[in-house]
C-alpha atoms as a PDB file:
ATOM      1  CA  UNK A   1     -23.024  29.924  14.417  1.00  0.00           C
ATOM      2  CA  UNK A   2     -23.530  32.654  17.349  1.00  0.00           C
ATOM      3  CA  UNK A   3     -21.073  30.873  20.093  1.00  0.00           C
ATOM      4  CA  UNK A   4     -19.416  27.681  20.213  1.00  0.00           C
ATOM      5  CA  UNK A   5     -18.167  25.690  23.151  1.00  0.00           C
ATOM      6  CA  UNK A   6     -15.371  23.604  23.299  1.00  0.00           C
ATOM      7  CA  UNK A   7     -14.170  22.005  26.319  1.00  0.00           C
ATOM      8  CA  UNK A   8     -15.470  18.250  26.430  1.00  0.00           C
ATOM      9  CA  UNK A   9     -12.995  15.655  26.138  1.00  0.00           C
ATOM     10  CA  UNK A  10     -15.726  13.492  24.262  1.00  0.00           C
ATOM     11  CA  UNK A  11     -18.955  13.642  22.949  1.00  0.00           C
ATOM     12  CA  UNK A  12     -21.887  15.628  24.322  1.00  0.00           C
ATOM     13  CA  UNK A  13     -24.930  13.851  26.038  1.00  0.00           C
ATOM     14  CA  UNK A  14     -27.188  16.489  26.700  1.00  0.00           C
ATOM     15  CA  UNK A  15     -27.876  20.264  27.619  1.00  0.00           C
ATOM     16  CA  UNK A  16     -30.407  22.378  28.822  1.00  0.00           C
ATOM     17  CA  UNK A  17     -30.777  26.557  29.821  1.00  0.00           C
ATOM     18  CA  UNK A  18     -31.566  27.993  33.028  1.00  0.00           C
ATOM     19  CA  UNK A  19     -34.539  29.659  32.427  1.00  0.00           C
ATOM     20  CA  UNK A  20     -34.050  32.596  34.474  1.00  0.00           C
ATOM     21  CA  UNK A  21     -30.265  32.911  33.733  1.00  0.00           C
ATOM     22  CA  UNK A  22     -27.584  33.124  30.786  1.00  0.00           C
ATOM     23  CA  UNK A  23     -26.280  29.167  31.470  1.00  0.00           C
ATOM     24  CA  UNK A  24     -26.454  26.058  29.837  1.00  0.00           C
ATOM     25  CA  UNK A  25     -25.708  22.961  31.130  1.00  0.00           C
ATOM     26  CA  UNK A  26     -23.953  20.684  29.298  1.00  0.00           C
ATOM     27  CA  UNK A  27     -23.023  16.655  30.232  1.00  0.00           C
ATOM     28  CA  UNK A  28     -20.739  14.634  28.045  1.00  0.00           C
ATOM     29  CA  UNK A  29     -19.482  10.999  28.013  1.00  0.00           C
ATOM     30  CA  UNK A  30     -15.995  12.253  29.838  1.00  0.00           C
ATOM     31  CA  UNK A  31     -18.096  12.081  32.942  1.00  0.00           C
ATOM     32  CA  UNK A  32     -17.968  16.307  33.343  1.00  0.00           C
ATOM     33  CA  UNK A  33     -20.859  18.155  34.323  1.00  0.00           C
ATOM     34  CA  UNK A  34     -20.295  22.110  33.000  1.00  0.00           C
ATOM     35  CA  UNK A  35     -21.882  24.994  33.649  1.00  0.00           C
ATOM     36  CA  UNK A  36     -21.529  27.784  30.475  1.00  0.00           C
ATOM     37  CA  UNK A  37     -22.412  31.319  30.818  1.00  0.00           C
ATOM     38  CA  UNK A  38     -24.145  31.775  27.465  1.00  0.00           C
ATOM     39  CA  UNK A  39     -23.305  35.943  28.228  1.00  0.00           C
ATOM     40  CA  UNK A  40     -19.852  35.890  28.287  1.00  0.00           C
ATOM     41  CA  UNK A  41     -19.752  32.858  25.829  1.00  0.00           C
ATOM     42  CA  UNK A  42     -17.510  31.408  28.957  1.00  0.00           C
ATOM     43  CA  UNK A  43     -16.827  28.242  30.902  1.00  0.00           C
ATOM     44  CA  UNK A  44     -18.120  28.960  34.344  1.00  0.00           C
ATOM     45  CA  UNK A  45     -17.849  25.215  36.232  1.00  0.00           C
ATOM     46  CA  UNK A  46     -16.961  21.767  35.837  1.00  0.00           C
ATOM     47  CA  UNK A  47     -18.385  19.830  38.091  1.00  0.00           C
ATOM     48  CA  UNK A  48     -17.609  15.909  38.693  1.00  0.00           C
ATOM     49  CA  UNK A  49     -19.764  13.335  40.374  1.00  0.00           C
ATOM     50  CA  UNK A  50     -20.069  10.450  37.975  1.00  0.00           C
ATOM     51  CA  UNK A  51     -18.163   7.235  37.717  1.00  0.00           C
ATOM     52  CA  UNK A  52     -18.085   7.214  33.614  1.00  0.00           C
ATOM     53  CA  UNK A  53     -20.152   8.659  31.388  1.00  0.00           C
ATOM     54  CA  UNK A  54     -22.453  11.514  32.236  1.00  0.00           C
ATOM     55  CA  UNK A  55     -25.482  11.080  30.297  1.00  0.00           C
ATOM     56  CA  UNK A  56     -28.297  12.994  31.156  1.00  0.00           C
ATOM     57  CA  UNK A  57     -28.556  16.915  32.641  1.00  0.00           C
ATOM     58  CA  UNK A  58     -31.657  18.944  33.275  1.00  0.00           C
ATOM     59  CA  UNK A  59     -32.171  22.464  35.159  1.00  0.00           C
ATOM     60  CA  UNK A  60     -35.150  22.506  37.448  1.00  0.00           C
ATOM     61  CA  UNK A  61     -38.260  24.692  36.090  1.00  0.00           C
ATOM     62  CA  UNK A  62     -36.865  27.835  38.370  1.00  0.00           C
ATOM     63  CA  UNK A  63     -33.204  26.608  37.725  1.00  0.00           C
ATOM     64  CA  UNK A  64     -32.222  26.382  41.843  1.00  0.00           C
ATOM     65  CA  UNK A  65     -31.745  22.824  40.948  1.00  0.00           C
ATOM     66  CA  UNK A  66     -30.346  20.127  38.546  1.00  0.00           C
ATOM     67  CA  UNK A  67     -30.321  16.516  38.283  1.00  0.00           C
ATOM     68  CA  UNK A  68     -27.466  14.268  36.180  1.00  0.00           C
ATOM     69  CA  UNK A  69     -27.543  10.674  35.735  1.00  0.00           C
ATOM     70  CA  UNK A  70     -24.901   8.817  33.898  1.00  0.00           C
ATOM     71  CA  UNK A  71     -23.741   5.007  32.877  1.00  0.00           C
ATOM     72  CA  UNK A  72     -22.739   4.191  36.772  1.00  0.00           C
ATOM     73  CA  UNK A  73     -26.913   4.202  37.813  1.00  0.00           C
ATOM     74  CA  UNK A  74     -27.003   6.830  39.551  1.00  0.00           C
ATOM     75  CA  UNK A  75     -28.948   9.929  39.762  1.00  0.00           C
ATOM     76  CA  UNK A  76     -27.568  13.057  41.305  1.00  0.00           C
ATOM     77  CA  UNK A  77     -29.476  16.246  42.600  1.00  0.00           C
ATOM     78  CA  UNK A  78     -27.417  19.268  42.354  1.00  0.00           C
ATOM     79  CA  UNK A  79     -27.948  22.637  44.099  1.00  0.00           C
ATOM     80  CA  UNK A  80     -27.182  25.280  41.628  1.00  0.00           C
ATOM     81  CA  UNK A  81     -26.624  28.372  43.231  1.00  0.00           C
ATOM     82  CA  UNK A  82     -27.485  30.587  40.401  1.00  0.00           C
ATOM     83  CA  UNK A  83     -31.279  32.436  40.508  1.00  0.00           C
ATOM     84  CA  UNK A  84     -30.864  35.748  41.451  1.00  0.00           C
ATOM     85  CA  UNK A  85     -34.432  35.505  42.239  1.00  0.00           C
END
C-alpha cells in the first residue's frame, strides 16, 4: 500500500484521477463527494449535493469538470476549479 484514505462514513462507490492534477475523486454511499490530493496524501473537499447515496463520480477528460449521480436520480455537473492549465 502507497497511501490510504480514510474518511467515508460507508462504503466507497467510485473514484477517478484528474488527469492533469494530483486528485482523486472519490463518492461513497454516505452521500459525500471528496476531493483527495493524491500529493500530500490529504483530504482537500467534501462536497454535498445528494439526497442519499452518492453513487457514481467521474472527472471530465481535462478535469475542469465532474459529474455525480447518486440513488435520489439525479445527475449533478460540478465545476472543479482545479487545472492549472
Amino acid at each position: 500500500m502507497i497511501q490510504h484514505y480514510d474518511a467515508h462514513g460507508e462504503a466507497v462507490t467510485a473514484i477517478d484521477f484528474h488527469s492533469r492534477e494530483d486528485k482523486l475523486l472519490s463518492t461513497s454511499l454516505d452521500g459525500k463527494i471528496k476531493i483527495w490530493d493524491t500529493k500530500k496524501a490529504a483530504l482537500e473537499y467534501t462536497l454535498y449535493g445528494h439526497n442519499g447515496s452518492t453513487t457514481a463520480g467521474c472527472f471530465s477528460s481535462h478535469g475542469d469538470y465532474f459529474v455525480t449521480g447518486g440513488s435520489d436520480s439525479m445527475v449533478m455537473f460540478w465545476k472543479s476549479n482545479l487545472s492549472k492549465t
